[in-house]
PDB file of N, CA and C in Angstrom:
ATOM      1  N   UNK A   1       8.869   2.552  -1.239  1.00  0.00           N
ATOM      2  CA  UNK A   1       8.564   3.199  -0.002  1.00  0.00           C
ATOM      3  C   UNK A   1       9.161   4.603   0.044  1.00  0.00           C
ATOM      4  N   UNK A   2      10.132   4.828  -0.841  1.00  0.00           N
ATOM      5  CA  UNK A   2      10.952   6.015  -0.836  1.00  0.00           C
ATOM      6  C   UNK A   2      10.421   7.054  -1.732  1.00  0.00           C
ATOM      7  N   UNK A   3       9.575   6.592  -2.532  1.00  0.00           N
ATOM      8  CA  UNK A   3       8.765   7.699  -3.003  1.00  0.00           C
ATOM      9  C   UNK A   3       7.241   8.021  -2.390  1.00  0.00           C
ATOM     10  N   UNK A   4       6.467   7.255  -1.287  1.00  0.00           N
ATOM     11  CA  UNK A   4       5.742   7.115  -0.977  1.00  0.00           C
ATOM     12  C   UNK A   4       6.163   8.786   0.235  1.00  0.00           C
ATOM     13  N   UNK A   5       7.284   8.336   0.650  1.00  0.00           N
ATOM     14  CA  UNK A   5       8.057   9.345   1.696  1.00  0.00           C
ATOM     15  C   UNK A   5       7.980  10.223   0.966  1.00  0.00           C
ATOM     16  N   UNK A   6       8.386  10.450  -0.234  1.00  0.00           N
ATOM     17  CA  UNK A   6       8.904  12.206  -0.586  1.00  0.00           C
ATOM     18  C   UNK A   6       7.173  12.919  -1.103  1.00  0.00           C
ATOM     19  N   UNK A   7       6.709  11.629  -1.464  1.00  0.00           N
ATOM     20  CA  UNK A   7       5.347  11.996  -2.016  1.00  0.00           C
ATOM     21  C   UNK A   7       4.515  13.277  -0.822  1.00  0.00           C
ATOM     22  N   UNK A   8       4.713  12.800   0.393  1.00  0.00           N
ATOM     23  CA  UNK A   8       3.906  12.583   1.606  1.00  0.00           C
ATOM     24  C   UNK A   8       4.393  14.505   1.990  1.00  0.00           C
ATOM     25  N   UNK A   9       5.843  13.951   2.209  1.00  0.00           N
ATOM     26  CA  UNK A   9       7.011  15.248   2.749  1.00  0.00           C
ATOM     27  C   UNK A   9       6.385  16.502   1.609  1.00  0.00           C
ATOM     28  N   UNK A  10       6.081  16.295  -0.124  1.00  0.00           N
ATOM     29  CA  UNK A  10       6.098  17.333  -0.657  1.00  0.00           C
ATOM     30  C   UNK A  10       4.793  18.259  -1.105  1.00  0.00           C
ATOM     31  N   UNK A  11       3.592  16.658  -0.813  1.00  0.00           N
ATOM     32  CA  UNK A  11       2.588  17.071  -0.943  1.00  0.00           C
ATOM     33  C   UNK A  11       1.774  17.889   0.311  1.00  0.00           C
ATOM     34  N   UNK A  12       2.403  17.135   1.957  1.00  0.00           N
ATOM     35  CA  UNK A  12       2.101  18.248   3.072  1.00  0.00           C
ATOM     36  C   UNK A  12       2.449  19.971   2.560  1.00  0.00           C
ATOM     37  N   UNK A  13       3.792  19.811   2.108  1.00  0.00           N
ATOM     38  CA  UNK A  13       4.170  21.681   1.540  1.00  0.00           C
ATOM     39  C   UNK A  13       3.232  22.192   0.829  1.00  0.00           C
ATOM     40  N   UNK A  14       2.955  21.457   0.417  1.00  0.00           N
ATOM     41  CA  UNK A  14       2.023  21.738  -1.218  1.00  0.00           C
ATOM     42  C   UNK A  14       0.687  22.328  -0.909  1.00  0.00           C
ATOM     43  N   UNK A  15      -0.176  21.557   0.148  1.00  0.00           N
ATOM     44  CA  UNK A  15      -1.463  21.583   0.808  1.00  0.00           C
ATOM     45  C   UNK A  15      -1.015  22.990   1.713  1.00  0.00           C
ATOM     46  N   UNK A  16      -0.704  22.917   2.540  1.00  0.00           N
ATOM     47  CA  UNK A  16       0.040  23.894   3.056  1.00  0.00           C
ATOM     48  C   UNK A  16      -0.512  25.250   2.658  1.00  0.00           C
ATOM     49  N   UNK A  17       0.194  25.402   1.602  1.00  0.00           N
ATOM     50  CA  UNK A  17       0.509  26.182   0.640  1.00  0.00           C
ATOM     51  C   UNK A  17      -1.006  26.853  -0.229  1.00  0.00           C
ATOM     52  N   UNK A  18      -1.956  25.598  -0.482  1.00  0.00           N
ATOM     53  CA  UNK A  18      -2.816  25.786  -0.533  1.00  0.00           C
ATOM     54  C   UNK A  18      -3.131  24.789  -1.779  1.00  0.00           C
ATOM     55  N   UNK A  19      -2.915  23.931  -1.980  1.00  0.00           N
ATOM     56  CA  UNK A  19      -2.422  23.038  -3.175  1.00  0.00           C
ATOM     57  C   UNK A  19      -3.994  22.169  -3.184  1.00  0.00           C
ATOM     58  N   UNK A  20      -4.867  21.851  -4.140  1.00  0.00           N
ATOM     59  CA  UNK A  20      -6.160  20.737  -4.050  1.00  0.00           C
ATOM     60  C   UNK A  20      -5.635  19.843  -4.431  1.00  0.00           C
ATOM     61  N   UNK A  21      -5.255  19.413  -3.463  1.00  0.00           N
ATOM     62  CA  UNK A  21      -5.027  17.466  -4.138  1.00  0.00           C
ATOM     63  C   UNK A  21      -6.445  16.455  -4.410  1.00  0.00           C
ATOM     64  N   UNK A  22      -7.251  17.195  -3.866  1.00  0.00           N
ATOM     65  CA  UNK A  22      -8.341  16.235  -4.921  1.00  0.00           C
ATOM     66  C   UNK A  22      -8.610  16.842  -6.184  1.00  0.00           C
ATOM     67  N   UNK A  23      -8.889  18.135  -6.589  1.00  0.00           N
ATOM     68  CA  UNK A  23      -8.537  18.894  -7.738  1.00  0.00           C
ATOM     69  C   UNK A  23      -7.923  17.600  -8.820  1.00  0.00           C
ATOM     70  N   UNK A  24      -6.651  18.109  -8.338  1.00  0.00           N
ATOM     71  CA  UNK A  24      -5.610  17.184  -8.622  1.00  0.00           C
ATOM     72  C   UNK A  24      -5.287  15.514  -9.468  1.00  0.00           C
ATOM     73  N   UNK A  25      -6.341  15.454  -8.166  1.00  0.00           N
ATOM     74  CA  UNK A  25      -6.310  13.735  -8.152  1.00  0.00           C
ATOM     75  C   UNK A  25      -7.467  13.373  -9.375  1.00  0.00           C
ATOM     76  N   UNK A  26      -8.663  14.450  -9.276  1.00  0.00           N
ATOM     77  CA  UNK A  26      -9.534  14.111 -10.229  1.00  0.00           C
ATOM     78  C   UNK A  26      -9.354  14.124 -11.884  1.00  0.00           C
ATOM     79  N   UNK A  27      -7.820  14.474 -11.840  1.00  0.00           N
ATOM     80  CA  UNK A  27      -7.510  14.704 -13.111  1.00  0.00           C
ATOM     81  C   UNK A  27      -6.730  13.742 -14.265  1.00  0.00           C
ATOM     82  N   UNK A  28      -6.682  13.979 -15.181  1.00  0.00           N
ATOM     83  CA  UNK A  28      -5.860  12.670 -15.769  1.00  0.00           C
ATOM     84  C   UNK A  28      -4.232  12.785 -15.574  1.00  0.00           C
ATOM     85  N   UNK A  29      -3.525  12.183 -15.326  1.00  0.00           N
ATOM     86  CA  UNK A  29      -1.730  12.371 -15.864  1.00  0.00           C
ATOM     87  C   UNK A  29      -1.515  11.910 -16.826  1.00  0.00           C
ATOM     88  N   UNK A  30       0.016  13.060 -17.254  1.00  0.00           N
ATOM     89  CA  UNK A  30       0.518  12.188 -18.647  1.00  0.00           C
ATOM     90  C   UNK A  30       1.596  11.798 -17.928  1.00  0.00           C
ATOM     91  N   UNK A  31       2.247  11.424 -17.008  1.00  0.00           N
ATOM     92  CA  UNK A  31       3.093  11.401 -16.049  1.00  0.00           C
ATOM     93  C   UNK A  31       4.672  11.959 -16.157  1.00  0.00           C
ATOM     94  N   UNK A  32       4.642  12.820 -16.742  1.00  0.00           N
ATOM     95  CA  UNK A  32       5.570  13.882 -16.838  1.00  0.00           C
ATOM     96  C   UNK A  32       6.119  14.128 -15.788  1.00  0.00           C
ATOM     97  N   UNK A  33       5.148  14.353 -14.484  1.00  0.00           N
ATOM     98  CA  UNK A  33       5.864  14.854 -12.904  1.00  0.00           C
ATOM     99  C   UNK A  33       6.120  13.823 -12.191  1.00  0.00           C
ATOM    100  N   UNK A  34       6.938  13.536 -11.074  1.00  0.00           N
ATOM    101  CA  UNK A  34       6.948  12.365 -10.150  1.00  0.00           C
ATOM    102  C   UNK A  34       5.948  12.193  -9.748  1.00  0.00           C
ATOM    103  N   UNK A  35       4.747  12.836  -9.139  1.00  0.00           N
ATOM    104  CA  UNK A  35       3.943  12.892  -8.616  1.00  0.00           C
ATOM    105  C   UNK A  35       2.753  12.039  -9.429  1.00  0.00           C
ATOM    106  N   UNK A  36       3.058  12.364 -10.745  1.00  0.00           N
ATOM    107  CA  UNK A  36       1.695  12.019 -11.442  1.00  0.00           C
ATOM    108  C   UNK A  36       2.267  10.474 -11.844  1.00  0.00           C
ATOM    109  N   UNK A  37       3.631   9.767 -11.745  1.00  0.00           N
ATOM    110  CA  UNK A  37       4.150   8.740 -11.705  1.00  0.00           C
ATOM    111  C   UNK A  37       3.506   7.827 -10.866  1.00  0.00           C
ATOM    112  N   UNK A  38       3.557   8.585  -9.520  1.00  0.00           N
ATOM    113  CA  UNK A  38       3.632   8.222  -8.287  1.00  0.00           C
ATOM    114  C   UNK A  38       2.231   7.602  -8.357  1.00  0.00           C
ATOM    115  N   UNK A  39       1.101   8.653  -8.661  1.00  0.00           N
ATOM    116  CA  UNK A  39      -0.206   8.414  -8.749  1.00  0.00           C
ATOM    117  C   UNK A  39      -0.634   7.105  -8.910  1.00  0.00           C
ATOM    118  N   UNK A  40       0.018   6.781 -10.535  1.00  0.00           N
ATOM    119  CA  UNK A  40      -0.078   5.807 -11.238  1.00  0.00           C
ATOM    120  C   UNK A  40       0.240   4.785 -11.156  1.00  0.00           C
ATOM    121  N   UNK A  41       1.502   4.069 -10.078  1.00  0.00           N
ATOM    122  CA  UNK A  41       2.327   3.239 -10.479  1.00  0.00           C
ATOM    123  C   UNK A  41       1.530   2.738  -8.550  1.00  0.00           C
ATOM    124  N   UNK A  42       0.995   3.440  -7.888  1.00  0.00           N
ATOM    125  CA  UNK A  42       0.896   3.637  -6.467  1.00  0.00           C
ATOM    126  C   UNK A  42       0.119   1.810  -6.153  1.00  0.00           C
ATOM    127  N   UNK A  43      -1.080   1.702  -6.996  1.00  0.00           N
ATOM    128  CA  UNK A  43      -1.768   0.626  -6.431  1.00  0.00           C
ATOM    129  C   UNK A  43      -0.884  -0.787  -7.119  1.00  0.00           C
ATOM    130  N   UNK A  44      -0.122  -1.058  -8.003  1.00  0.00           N
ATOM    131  CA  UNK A  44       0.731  -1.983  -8.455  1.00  0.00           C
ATOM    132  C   UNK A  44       1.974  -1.907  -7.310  1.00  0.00           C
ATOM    133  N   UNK A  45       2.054  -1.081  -6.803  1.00  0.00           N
ATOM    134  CA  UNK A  45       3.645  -0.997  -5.859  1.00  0.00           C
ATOM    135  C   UNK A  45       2.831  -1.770  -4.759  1.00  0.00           C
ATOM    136  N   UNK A  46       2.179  -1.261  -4.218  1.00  0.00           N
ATOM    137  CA  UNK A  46       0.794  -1.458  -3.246  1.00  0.00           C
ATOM    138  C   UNK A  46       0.759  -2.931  -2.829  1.00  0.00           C
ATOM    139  N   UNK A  47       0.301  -3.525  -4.021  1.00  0.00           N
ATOM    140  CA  UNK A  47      -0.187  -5.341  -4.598  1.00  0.00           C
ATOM    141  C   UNK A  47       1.200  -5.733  -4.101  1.00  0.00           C
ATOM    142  N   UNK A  48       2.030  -5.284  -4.785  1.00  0.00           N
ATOM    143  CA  UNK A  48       3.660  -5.993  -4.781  1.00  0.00           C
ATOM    144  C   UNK A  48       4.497  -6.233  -3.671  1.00  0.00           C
ATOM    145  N   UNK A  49       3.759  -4.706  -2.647  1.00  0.00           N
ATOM    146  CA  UNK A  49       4.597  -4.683  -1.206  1.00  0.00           C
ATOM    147  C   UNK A  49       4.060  -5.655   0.245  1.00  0.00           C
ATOM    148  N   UNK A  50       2.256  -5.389  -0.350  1.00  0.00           N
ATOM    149  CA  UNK A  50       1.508  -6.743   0.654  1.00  0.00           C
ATOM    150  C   UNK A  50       2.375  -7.924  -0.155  1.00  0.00           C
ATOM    151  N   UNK A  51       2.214  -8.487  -1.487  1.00  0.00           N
ATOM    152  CA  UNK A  51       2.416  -9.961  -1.708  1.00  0.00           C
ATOM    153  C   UNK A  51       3.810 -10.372  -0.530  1.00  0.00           C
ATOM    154  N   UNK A  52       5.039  -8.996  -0.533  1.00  0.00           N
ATOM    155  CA  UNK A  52       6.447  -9.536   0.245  1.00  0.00           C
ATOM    156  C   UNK A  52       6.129  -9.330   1.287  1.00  0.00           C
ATOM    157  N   UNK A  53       4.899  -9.398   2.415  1.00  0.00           N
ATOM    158  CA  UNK A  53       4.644  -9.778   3.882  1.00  0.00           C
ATOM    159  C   UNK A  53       4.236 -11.412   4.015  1.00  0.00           C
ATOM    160  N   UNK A  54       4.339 -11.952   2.865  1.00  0.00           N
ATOM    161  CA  UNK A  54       3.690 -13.194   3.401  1.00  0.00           C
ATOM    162  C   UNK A  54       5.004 -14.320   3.273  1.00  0.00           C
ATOM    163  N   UNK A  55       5.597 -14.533   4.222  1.00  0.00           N
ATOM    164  CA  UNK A  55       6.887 -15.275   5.284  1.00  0.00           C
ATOM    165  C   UNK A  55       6.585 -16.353   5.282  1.00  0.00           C
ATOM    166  N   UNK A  56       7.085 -17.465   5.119  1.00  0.00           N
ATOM    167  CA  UNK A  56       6.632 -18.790   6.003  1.00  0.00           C
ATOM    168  C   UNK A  56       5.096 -19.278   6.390  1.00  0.00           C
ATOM    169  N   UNK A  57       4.444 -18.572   5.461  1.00  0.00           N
ATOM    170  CA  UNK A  57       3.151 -18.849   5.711  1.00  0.00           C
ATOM    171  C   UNK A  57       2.205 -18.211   6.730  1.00  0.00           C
ATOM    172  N   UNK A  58       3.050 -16.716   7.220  1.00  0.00           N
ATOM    173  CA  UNK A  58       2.633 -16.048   8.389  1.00  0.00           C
ATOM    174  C   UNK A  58       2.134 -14.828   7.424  1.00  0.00           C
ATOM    175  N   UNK A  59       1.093 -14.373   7.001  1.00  0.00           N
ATOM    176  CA  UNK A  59       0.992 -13.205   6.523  1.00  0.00           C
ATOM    177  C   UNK A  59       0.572 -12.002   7.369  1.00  0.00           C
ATOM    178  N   UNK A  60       0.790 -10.805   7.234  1.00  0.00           N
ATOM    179  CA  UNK A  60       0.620  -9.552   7.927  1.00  0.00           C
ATOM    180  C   UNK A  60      -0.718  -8.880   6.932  1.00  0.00           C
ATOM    181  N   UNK A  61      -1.590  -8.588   7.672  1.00  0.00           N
ATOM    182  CA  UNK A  61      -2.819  -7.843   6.765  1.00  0.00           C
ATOM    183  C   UNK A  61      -3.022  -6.496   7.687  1.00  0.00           C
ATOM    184  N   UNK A  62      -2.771  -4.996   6.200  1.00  0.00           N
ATOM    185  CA  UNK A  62      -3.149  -4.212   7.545  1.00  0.00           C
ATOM    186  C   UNK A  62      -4.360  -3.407   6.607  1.00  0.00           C
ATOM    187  N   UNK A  63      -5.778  -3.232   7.608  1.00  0.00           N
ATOM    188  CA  UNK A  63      -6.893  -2.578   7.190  1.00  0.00           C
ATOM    189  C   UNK A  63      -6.704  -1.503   6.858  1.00  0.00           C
ATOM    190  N   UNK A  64      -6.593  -0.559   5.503  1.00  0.00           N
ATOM    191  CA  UNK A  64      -6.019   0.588   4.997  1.00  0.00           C
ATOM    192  C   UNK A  64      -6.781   1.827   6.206  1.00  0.00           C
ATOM    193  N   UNK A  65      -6.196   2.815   6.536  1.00  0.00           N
ATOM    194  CA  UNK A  65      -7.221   3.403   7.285  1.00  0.00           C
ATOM    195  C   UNK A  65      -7.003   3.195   8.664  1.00  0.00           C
ATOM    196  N   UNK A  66      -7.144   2.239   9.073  1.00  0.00           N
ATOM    197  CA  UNK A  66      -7.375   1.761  10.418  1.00  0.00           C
ATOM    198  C   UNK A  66      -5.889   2.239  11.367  1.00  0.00           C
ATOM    199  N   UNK A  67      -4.940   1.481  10.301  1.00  0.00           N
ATOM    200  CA  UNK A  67      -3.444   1.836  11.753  1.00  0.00           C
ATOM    201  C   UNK A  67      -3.532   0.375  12.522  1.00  0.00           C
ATOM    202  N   UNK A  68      -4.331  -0.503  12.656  1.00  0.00           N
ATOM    203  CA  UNK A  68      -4.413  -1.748  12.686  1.00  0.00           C
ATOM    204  C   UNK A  68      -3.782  -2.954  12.134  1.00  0.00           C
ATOM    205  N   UNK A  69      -2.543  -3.994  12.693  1.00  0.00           N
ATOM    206  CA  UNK A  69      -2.404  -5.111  11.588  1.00  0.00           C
ATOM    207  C   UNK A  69      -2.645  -6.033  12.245  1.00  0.00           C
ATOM    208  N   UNK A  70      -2.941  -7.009  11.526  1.00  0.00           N
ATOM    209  CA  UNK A  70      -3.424  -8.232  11.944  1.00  0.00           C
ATOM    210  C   UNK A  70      -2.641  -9.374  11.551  1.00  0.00           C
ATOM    211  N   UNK A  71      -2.086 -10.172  12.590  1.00  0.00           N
ATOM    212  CA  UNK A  71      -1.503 -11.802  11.964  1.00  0.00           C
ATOM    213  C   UNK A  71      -2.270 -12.736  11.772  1.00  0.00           C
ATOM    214  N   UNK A  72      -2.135 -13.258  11.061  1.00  0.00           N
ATOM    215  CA  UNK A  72      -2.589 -14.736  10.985  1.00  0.00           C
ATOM    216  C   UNK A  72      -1.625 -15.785  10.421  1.00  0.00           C
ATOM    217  N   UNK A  73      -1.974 -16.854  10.864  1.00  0.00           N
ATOM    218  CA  UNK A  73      -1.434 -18.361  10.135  1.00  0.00           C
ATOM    219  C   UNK A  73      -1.946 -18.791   9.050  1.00  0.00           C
ATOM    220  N   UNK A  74      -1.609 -19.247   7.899  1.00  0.00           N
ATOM    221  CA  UNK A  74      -2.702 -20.223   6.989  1.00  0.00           C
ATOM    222  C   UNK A  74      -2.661 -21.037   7.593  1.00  0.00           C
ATOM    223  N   UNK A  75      -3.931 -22.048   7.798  1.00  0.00           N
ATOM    224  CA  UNK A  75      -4.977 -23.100   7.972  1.00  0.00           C
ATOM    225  C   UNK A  75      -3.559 -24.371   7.613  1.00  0.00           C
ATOM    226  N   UNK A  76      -3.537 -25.189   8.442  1.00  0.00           N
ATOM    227  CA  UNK A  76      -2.926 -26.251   7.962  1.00  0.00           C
ATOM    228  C   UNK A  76      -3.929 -27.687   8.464  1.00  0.00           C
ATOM    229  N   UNK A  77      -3.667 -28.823   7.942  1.00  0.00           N
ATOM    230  CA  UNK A  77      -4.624 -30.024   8.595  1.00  0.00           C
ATOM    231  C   UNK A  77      -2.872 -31.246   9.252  1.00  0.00           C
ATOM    232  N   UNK A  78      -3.750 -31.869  10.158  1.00  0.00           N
ATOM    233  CA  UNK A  78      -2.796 -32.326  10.907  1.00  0.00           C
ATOM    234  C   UNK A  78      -2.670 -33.517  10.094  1.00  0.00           C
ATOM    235  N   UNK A  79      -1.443 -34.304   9.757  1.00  0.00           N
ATOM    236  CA  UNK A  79      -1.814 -35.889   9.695  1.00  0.00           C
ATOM    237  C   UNK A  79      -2.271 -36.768  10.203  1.00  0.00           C
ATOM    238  N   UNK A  80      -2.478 -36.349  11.436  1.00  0.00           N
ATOM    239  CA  UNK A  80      -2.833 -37.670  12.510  1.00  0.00           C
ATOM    240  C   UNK A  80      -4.815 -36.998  12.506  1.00  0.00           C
ATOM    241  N   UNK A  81      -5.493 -36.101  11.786  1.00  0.00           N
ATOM    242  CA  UNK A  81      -6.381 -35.727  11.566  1.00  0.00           C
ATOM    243  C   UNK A  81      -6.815 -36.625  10.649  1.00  0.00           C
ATOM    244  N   UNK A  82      -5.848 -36.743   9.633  1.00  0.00           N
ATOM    245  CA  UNK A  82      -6.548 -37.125   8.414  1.00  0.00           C
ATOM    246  C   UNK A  82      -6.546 -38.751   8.584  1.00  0.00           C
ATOM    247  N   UNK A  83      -5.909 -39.340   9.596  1.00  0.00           N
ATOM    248  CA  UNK A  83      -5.596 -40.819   9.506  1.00  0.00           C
ATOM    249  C   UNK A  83      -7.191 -41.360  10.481  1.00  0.00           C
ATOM    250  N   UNK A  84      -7.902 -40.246  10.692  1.00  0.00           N
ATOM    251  CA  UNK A  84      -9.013 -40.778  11.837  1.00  0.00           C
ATOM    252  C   UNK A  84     -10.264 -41.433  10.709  1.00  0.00           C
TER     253      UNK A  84
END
């Protein structure tokens, strides 16, 4: 999350400044810079940080984009369901 922050903090300067981050983005890394680390390593951190929302069987889902999260329960069946 702490590089997600500095990513955010250095790439606003950057744009700013006048910086194409799609340019950028369309390009390959050898990941030499943090940034081009960052790029790379971004959707595996991603996978890893949803898998540690899911608690007790309560998971948190949030629609990328949106600013929206959503709870839910997993589905459980009752015993006294299954004894009918």
């Amino acid at each position: 999350m702490a590089q997600t922050l500095e990513f955010v903090f250095a790439a606003s300067d950057l744009i700013e400044a006048g910086w194409d981050l799609k340019a950028w983005a369309a390009n390959p890394t050898g990941m030499a810079h943090p940034f081009g680390t960052y790029r790379v390593e971004y959707l595996p951190q991603l996978t890893s940080l949803k898998g540690s929302f899911e608690v007790n069987g309560i998971a948190k889902s949030v629609r990328p984009g949106s600013g929206q999260t959503q709870h839910y329960r997993q589905p459980t069946i009752s015993p006294t369901v299954l004894r009918t």
